[in-house]
PDB file of N, CA and C in Angstrom:
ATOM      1  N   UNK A   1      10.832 -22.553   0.402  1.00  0.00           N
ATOM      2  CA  UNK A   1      10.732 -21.161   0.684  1.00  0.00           C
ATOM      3  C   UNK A   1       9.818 -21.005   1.886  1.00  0.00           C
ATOM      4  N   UNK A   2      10.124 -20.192   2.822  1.00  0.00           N
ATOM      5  CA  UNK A   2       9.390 -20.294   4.010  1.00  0.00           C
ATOM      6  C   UNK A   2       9.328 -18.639   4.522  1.00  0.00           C
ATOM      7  N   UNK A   3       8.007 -18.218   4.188  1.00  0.00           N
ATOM      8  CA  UNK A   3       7.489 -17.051   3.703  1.00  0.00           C
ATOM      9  C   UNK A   3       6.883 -16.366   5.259  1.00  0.00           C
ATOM     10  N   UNK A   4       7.436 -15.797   5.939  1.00  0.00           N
ATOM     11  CA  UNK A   4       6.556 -14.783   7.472  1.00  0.00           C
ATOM     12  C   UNK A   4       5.680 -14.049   6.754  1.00  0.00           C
ATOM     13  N   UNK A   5       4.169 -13.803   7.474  1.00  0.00           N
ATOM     14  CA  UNK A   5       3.376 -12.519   6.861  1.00  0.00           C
ATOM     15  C   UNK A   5       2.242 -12.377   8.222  1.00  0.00           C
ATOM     16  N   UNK A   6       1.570 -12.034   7.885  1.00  0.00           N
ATOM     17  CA  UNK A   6       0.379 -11.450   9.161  1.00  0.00           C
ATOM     18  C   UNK A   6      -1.055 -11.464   8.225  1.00  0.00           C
ATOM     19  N   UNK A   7      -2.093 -11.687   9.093  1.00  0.00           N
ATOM     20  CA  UNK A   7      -3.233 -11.508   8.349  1.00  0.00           C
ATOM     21  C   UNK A   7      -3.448  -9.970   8.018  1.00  0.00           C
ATOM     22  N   UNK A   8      -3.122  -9.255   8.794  1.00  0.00           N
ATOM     23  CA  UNK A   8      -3.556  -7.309   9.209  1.00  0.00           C
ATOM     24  C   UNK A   8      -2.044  -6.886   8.058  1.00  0.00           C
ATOM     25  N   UNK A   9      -1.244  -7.569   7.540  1.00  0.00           N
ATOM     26  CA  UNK A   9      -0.105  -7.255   7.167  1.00  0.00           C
ATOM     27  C   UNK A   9      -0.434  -6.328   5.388  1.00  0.00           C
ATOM     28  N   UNK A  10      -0.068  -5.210   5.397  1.00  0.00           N
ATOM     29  CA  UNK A  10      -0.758  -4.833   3.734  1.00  0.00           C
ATOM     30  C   UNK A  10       0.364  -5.111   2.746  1.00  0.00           C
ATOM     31  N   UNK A  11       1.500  -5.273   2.815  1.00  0.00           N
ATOM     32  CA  UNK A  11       2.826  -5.661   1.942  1.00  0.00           C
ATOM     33  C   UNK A  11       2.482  -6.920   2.090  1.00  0.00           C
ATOM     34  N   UNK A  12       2.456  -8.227   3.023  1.00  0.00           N
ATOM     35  CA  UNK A  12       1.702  -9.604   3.036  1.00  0.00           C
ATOM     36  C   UNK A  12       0.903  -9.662   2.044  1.00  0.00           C
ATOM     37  N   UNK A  13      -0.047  -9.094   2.437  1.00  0.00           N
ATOM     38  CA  UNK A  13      -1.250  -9.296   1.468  1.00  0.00           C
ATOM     39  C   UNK A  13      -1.244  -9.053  -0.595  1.00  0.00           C
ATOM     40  N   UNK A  14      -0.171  -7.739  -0.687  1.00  0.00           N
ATOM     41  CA  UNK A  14       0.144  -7.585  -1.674  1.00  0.00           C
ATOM     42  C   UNK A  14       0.494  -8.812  -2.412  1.00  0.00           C
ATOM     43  N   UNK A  15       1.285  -9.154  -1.861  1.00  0.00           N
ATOM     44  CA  UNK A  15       2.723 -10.279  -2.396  1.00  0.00           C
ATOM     45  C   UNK A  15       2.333 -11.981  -2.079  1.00  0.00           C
ATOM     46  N   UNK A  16       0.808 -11.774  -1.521  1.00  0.00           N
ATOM     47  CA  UNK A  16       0.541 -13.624  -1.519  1.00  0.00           C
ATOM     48  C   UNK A  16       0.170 -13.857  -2.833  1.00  0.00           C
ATOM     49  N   UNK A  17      -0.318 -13.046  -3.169  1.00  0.00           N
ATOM     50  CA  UNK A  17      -0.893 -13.909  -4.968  1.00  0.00           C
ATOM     51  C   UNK A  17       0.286 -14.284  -5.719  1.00  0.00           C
ATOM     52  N   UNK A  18       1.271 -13.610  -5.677  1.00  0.00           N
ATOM     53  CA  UNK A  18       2.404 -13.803  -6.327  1.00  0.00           C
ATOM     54  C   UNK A  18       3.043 -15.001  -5.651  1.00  0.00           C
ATOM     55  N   UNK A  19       2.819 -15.637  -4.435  1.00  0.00           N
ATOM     56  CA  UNK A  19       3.342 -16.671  -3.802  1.00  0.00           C
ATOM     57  C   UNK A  19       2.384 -17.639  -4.504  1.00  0.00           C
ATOM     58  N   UNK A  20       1.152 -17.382  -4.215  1.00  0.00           N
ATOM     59  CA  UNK A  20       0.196 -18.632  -4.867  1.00  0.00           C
ATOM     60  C   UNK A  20       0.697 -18.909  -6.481  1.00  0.00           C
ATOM     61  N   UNK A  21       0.845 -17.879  -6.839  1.00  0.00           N
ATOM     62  CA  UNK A  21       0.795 -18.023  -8.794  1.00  0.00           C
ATOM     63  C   UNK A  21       2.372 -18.696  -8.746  1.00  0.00           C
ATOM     64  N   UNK A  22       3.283 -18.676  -7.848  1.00  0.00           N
ATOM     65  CA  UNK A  22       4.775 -19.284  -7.894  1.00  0.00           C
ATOM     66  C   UNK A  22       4.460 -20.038  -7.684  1.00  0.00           C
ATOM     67  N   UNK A  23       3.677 -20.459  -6.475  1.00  0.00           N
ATOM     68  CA  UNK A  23       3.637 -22.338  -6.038  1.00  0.00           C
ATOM     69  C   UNK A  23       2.711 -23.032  -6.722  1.00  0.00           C
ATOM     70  N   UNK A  24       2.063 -22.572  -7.672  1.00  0.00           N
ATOM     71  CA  UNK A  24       1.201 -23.235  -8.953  1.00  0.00           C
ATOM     72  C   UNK A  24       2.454 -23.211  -9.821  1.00  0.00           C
ATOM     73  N   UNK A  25       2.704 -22.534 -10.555  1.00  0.00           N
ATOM     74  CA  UNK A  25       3.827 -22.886 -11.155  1.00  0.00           C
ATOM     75  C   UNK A  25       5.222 -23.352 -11.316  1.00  0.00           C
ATOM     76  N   UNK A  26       5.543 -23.468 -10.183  1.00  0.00           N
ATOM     77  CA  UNK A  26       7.151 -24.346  -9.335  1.00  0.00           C
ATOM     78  C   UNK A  26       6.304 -25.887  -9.160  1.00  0.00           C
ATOM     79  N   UNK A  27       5.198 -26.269  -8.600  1.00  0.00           N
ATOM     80  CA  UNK A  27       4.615 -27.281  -8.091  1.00  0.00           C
ATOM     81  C   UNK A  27       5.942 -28.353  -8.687  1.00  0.00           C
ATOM     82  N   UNK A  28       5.748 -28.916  -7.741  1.00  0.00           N
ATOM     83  CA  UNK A  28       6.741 -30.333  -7.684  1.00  0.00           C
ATOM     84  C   UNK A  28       8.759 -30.131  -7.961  1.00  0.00           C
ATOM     85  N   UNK A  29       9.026 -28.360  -7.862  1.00  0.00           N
ATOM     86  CA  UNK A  29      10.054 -28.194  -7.772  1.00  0.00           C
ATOM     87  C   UNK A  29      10.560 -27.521  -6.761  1.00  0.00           C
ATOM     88  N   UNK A  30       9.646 -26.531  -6.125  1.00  0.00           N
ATOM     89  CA  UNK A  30       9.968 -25.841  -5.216  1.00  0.00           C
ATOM     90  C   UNK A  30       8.519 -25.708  -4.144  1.00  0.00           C
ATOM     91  N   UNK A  31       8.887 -26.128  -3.298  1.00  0.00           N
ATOM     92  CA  UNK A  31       7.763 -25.343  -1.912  1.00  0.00           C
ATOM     93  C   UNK A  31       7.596 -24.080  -1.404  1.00  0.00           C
ATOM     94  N   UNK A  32       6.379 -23.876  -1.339  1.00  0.00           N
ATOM     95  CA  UNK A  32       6.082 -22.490  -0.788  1.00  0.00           C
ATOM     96  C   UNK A  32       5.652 -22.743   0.796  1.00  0.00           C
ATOM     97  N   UNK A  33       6.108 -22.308   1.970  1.00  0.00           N
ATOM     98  CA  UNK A  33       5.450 -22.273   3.225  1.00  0.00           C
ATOM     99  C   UNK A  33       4.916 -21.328   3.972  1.00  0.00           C
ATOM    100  N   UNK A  34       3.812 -20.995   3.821  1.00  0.00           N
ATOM    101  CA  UNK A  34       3.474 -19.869   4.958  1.00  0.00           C
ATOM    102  C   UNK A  34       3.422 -19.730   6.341  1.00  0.00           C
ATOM    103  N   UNK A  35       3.985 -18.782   6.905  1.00  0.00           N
ATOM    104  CA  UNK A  35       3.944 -19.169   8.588  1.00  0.00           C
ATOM    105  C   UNK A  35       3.578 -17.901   9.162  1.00  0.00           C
ATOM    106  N   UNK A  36       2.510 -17.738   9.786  1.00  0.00           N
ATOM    107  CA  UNK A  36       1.674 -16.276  10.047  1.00  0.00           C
ATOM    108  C   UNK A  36       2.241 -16.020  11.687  1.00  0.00           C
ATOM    109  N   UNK A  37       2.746 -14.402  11.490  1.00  0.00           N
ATOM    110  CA  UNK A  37       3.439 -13.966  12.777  1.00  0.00           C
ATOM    111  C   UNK A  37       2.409 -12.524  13.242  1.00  0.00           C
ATOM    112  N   UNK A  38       1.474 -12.867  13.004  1.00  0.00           N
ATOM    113  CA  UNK A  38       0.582 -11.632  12.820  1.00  0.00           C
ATOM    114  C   UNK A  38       0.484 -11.274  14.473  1.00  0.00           C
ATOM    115  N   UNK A  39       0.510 -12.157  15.245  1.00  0.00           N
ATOM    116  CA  UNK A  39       0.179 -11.931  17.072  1.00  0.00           C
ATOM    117  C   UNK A  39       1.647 -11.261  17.584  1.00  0.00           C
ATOM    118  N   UNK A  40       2.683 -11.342  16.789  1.00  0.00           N
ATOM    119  CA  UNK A  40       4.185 -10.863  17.625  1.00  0.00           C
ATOM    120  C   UNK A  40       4.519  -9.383  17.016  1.00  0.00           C
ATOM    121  N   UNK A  41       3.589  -9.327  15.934  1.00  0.00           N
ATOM    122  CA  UNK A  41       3.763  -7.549  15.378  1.00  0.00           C
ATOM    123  C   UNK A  41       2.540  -6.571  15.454  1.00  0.00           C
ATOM    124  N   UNK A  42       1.068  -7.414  15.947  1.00  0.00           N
ATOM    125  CA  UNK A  42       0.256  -6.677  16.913  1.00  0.00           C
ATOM    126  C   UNK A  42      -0.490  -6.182  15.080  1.00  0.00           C
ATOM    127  N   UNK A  43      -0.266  -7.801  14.272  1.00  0.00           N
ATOM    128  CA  UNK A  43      -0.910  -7.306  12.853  1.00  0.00           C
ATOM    129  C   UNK A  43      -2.443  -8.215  12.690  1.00  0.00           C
ATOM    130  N   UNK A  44      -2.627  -8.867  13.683  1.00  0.00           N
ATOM    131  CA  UNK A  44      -3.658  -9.321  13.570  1.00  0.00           C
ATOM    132  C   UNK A  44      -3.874 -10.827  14.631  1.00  0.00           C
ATOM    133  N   UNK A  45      -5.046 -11.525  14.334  1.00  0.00           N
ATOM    134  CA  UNK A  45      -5.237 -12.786  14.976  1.00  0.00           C
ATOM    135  C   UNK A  45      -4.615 -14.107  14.079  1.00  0.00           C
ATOM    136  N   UNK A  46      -4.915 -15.571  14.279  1.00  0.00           N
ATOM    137  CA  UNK A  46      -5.089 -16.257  13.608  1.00  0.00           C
ATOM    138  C   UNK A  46      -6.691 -16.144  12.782  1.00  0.00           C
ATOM    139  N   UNK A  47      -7.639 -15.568  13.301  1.00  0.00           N
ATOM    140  CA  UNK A  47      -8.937 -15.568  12.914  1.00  0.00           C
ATOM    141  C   UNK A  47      -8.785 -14.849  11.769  1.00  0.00           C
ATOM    142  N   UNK A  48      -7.451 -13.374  11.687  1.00  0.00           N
ATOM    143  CA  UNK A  48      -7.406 -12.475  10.415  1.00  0.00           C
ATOM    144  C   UNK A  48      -6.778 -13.128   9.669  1.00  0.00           C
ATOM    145  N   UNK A  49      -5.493 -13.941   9.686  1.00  0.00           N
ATOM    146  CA  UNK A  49      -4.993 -15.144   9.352  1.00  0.00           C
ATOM    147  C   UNK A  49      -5.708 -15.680   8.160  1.00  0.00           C
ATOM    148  N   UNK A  50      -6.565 -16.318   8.634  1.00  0.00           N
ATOM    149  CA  UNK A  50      -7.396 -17.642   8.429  1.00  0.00           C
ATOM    150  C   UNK A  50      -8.562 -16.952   6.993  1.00  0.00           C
ATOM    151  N   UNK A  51      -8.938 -16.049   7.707  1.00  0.00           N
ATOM    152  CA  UNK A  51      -9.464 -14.796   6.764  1.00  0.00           C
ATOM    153  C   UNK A  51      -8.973 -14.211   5.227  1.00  0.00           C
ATOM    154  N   UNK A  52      -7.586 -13.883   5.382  1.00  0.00           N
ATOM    155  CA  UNK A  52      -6.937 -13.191   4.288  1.00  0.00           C
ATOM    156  C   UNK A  52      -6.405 -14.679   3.672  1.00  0.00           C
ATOM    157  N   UNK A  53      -5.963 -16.111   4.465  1.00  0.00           N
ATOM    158  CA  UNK A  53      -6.211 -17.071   3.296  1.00  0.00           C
ATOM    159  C   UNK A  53      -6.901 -17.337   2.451  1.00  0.00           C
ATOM    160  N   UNK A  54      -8.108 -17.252   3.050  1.00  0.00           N
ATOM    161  CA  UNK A  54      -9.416 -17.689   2.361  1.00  0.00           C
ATOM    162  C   UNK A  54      -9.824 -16.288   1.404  1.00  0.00           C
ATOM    163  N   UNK A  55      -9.663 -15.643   2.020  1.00  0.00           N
ATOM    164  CA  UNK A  55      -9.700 -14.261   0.784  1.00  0.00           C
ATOM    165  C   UNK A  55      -9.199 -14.284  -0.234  1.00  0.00           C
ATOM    166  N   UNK A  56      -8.116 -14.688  -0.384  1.00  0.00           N
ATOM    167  CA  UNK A  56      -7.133 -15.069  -1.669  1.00  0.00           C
ATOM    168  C   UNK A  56      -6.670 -16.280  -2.224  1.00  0.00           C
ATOM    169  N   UNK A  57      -7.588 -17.012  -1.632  1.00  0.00           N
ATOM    170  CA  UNK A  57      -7.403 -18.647  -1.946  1.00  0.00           C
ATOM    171  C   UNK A  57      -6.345 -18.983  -2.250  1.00  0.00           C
ATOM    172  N   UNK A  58      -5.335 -18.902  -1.490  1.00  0.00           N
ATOM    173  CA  UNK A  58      -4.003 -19.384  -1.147  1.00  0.00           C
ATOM    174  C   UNK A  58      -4.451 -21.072  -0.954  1.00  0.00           C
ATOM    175  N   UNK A  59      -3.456 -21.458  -1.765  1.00  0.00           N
ATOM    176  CA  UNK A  59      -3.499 -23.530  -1.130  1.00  0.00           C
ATOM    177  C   UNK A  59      -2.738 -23.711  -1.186  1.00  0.00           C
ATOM    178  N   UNK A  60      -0.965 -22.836  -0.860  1.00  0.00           N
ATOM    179  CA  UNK A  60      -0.193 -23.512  -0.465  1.00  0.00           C
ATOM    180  C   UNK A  60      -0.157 -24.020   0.818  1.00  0.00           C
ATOM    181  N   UNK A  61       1.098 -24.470   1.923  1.00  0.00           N
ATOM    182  CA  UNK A  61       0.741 -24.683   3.019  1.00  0.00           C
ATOM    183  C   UNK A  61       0.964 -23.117   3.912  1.00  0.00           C
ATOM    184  N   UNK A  62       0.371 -23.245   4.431  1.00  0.00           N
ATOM    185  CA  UNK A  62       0.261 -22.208   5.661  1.00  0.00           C
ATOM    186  C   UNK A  62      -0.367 -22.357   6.886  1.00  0.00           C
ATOM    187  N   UNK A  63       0.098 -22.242   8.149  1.00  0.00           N
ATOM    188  CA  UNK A  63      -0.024 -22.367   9.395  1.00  0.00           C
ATOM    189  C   UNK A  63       0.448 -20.991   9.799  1.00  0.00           C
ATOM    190  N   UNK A  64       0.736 -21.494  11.369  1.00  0.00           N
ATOM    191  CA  UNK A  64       1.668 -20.176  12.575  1.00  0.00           C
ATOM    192  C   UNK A  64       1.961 -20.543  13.592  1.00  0.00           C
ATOM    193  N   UNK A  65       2.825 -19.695  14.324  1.00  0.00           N
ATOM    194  CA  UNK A  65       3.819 -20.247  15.273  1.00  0.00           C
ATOM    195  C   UNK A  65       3.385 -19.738  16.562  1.00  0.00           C
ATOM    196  N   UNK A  66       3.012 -20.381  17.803  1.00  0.00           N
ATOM    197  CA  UNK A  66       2.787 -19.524  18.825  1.00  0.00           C
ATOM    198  C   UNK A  66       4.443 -19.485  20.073  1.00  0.00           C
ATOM    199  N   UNK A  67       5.458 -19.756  18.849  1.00  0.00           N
ATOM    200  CA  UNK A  67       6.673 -19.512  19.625  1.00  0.00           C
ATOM    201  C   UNK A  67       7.363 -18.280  19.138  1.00  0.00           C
ATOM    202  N   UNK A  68       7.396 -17.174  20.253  1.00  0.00           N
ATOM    203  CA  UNK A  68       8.117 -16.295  19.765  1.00  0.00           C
ATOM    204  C   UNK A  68       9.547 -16.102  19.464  1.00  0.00           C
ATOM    205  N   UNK A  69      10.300 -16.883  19.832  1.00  0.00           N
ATOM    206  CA  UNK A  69      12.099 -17.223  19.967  1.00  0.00           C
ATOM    207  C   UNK A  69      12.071 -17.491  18.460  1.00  0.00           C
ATOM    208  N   UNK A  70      11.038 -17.525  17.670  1.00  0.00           N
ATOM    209  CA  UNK A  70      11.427 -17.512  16.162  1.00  0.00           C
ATOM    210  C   UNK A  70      11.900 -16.901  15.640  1.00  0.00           C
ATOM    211  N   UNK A  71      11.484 -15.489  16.007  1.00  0.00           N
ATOM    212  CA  UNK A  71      11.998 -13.952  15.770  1.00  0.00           C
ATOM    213  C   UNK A  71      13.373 -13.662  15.934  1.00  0.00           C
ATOM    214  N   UNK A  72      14.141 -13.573  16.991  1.00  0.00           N
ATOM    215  CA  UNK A  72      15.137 -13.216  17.208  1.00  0.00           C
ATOM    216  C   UNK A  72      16.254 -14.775  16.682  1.00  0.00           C
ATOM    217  N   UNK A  73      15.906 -16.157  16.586  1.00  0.00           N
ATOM    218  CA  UNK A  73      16.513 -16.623  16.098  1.00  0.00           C
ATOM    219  C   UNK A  73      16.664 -16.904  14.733  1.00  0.00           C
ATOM    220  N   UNK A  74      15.532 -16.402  14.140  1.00  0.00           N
ATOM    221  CA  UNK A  74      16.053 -16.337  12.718  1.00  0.00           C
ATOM    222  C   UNK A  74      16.133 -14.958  11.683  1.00  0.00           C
ATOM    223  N   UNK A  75      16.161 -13.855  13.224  1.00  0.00           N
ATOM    224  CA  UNK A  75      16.317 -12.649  12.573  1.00  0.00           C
ATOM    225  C   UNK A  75      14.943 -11.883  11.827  1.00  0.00           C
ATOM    226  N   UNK A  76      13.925 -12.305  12.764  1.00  0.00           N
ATOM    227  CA  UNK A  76      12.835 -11.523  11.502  1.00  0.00           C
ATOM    228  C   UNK A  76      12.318 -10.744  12.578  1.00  0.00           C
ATOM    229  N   UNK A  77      12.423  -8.967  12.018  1.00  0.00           N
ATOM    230  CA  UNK A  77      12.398  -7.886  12.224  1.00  0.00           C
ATOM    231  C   UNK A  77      11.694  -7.205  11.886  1.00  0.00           C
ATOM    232  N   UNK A  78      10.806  -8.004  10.994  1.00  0.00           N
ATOM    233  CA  UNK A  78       9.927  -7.196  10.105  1.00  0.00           C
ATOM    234  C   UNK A  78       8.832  -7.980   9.109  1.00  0.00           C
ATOM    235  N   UNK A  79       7.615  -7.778   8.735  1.00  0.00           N
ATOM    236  CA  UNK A  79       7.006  -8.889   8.261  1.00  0.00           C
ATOM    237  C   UNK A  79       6.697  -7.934   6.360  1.00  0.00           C
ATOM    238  N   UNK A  80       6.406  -8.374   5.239  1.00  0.00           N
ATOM    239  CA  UNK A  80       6.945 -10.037   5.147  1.00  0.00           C
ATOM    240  C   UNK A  80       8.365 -10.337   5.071  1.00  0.00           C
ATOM    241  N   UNK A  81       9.075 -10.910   5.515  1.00  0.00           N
ATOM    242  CA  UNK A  81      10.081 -11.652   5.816  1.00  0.00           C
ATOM    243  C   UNK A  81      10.120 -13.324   4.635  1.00  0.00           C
ATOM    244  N   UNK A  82      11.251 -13.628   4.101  1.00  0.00           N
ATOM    245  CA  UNK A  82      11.270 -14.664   3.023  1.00  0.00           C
ATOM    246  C   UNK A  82      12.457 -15.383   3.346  1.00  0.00           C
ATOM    247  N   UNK A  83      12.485 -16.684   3.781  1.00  0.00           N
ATOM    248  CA  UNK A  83      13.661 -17.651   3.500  1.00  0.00           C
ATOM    249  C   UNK A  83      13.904 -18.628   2.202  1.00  0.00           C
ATOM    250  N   UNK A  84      14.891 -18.453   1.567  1.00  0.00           N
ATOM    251  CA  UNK A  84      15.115 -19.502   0.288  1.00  0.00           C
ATOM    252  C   UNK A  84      15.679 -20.274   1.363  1.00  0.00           C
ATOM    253  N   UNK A  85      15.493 -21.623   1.569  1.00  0.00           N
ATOM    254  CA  UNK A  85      16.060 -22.484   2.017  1.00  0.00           C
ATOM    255  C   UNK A  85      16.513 -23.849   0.749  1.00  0.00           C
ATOM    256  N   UNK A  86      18.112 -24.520   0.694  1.00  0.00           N
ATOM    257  CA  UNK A  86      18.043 -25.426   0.081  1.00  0.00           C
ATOM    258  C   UNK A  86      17.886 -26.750   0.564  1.00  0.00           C
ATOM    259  N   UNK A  87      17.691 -27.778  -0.661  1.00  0.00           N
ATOM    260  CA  UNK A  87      16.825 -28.771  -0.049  1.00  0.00           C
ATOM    261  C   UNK A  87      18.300 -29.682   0.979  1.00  0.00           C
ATOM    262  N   UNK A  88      19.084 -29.071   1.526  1.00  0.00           N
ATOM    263  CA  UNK A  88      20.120 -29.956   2.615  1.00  0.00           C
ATOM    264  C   UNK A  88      19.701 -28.614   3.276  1.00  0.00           C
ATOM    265  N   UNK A  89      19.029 -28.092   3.591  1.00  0.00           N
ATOM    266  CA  UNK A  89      18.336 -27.451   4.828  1.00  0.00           C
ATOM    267  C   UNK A  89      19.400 -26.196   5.213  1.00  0.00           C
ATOM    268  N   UNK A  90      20.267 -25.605   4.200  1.00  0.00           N
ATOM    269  CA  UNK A  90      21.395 -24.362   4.429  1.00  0.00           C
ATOM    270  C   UNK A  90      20.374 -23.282   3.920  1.00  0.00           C
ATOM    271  N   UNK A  91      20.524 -22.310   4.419  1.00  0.00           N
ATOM    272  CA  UNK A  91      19.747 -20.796   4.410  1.00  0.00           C
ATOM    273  C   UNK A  91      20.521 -20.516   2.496  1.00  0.00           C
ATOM    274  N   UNK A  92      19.702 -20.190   1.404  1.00  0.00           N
ATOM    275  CA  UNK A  92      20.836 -19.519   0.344  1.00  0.00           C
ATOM    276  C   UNK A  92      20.266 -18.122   0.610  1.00  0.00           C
ATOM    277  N   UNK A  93      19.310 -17.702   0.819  1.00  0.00           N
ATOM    278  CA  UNK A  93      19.065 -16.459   1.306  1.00  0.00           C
ATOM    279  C   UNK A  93      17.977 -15.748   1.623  1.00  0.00           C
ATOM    280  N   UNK A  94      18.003 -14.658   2.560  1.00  0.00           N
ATOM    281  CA  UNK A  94      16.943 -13.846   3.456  1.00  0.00           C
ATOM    282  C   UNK A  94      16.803 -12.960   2.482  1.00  0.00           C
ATOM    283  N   UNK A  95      14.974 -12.601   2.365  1.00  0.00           N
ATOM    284  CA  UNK A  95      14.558 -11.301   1.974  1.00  0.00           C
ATOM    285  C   UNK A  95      13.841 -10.883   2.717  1.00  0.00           C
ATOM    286  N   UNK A  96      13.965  -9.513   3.353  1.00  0.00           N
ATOM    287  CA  UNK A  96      13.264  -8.697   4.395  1.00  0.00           C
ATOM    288  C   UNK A  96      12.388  -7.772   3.494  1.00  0.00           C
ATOM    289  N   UNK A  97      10.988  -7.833   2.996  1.00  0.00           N
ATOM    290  CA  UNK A  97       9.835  -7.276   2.024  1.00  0.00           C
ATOM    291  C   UNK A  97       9.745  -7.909   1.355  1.00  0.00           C
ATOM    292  N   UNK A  98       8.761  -7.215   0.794  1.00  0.00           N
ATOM    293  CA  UNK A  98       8.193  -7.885  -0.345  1.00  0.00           C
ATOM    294  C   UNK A  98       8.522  -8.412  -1.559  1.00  0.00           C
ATOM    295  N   UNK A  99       8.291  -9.173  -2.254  1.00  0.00           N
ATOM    296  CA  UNK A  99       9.041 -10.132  -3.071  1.00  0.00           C
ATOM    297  C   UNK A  99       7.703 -10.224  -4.720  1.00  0.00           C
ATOM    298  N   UNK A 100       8.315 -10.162  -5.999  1.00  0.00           N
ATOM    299  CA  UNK A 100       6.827 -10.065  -7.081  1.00  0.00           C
ATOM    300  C   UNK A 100       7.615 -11.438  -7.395  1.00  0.00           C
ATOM    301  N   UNK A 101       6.591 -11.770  -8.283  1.00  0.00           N
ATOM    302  CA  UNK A 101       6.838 -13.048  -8.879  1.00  0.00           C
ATOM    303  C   UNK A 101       7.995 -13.391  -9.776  1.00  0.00           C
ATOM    304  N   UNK A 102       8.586 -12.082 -10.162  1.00  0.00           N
ATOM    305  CA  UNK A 102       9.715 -12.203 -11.046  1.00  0.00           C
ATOM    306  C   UNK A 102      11.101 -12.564 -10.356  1.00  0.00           C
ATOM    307  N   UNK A 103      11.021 -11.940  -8.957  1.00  0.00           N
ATOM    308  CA  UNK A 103      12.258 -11.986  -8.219  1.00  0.00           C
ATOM    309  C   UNK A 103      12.363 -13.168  -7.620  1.00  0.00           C
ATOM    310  N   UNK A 104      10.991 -13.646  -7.273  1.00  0.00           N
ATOM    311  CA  UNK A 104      10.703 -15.115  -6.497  1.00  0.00           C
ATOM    312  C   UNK A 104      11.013 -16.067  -7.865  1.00  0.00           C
ATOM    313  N   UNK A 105      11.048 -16.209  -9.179  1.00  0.00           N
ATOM    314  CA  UNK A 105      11.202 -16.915  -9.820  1.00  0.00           C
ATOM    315  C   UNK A 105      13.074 -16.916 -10.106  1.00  0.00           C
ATOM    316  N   UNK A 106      13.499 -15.633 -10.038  1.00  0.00           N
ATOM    317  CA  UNK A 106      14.785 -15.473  -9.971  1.00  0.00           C
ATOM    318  C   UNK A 106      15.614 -16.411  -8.852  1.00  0.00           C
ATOM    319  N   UNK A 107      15.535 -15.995  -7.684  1.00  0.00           N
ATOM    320  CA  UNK A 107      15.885 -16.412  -6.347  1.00  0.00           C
ATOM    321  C   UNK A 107      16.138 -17.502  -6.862  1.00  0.00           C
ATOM    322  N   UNK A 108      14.755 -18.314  -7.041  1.00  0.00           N
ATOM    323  CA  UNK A 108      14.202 -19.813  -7.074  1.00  0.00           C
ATOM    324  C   UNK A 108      15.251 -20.500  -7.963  1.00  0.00           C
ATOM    325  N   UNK A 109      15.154 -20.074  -9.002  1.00  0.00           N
ATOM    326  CA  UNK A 109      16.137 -20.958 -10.576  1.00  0.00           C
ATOM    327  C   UNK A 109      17.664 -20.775 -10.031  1.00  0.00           C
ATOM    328  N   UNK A 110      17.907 -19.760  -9.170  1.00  0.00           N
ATOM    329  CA  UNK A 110      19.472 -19.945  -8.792  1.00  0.00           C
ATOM    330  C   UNK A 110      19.544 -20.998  -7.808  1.00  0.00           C
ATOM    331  N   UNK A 111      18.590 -21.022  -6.824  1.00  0.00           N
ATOM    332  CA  UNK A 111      19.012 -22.340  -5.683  1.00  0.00           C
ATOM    333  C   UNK A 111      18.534 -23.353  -7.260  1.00  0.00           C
ATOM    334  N   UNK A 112      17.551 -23.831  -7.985  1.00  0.00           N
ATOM    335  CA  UNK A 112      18.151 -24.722  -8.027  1.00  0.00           C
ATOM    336  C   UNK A 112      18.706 -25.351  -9.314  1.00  0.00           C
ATOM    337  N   UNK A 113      19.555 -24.199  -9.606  1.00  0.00           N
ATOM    338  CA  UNK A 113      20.726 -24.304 -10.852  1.00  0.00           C
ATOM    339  C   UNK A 113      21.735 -25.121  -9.975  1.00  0.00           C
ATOM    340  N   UNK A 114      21.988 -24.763  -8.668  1.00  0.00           N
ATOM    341  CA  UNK A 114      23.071 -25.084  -7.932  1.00  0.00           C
ATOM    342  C   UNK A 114      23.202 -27.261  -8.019  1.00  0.00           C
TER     343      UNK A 114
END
């Protein structure tokens, strides 16, 4: 799962605990990735970034991209932004907002019922 958000982002921020409490509980079935776009939507730094991790003691992985061609090639229009990706690397599907732990557990058990 490869999760867009912003440090300045307030729907981000809502919806990371629910990423952390999934990737504690998926551990060793499903990945969580964070990738902070906070500089291309004018939502913050890496410094706010780095900040709202540590605020919420997130330990999944999370980084950021200083390439903007991310945006328009994978369609993200809007932050938070969510890819289910399966593990042969095919998109099963885009969520544009926010996501609770129930829907992220949903999503999740269908990729990998498949």
């Amino acid at each position: 799962m490869l999760n867009f958000w912003a440090g300045l982002c307030p729907p981000c921020r809502a919806e990371m605990p629910e990423f952390q409490h999934f990737a504690d509980e998926y551990s060793g079935r499903a990945l969580v990735i964070g990738v902070d776009l906070g500089q291309f939507f004018s939502l913050g730094s890496q410094e706010d970034a780095v900040k709202l991790l540590n605020e919420l003691a997130v330990t999944y992985p999370a980084g950021y991209t200083e390439d903007a061609a991310v945006l328009p090639e994978l369609g993200v229009t809007g932050l938070p932004a969510t890819f289910f990706i399966n593990r042969d690397g095919s998109l099963h599907r885009k969520w544009q907002g926010v996501l609770n732990g129930e829907k992220l557990a949903e999503i999740t058990d269908e990729m990998l019922a498949q």
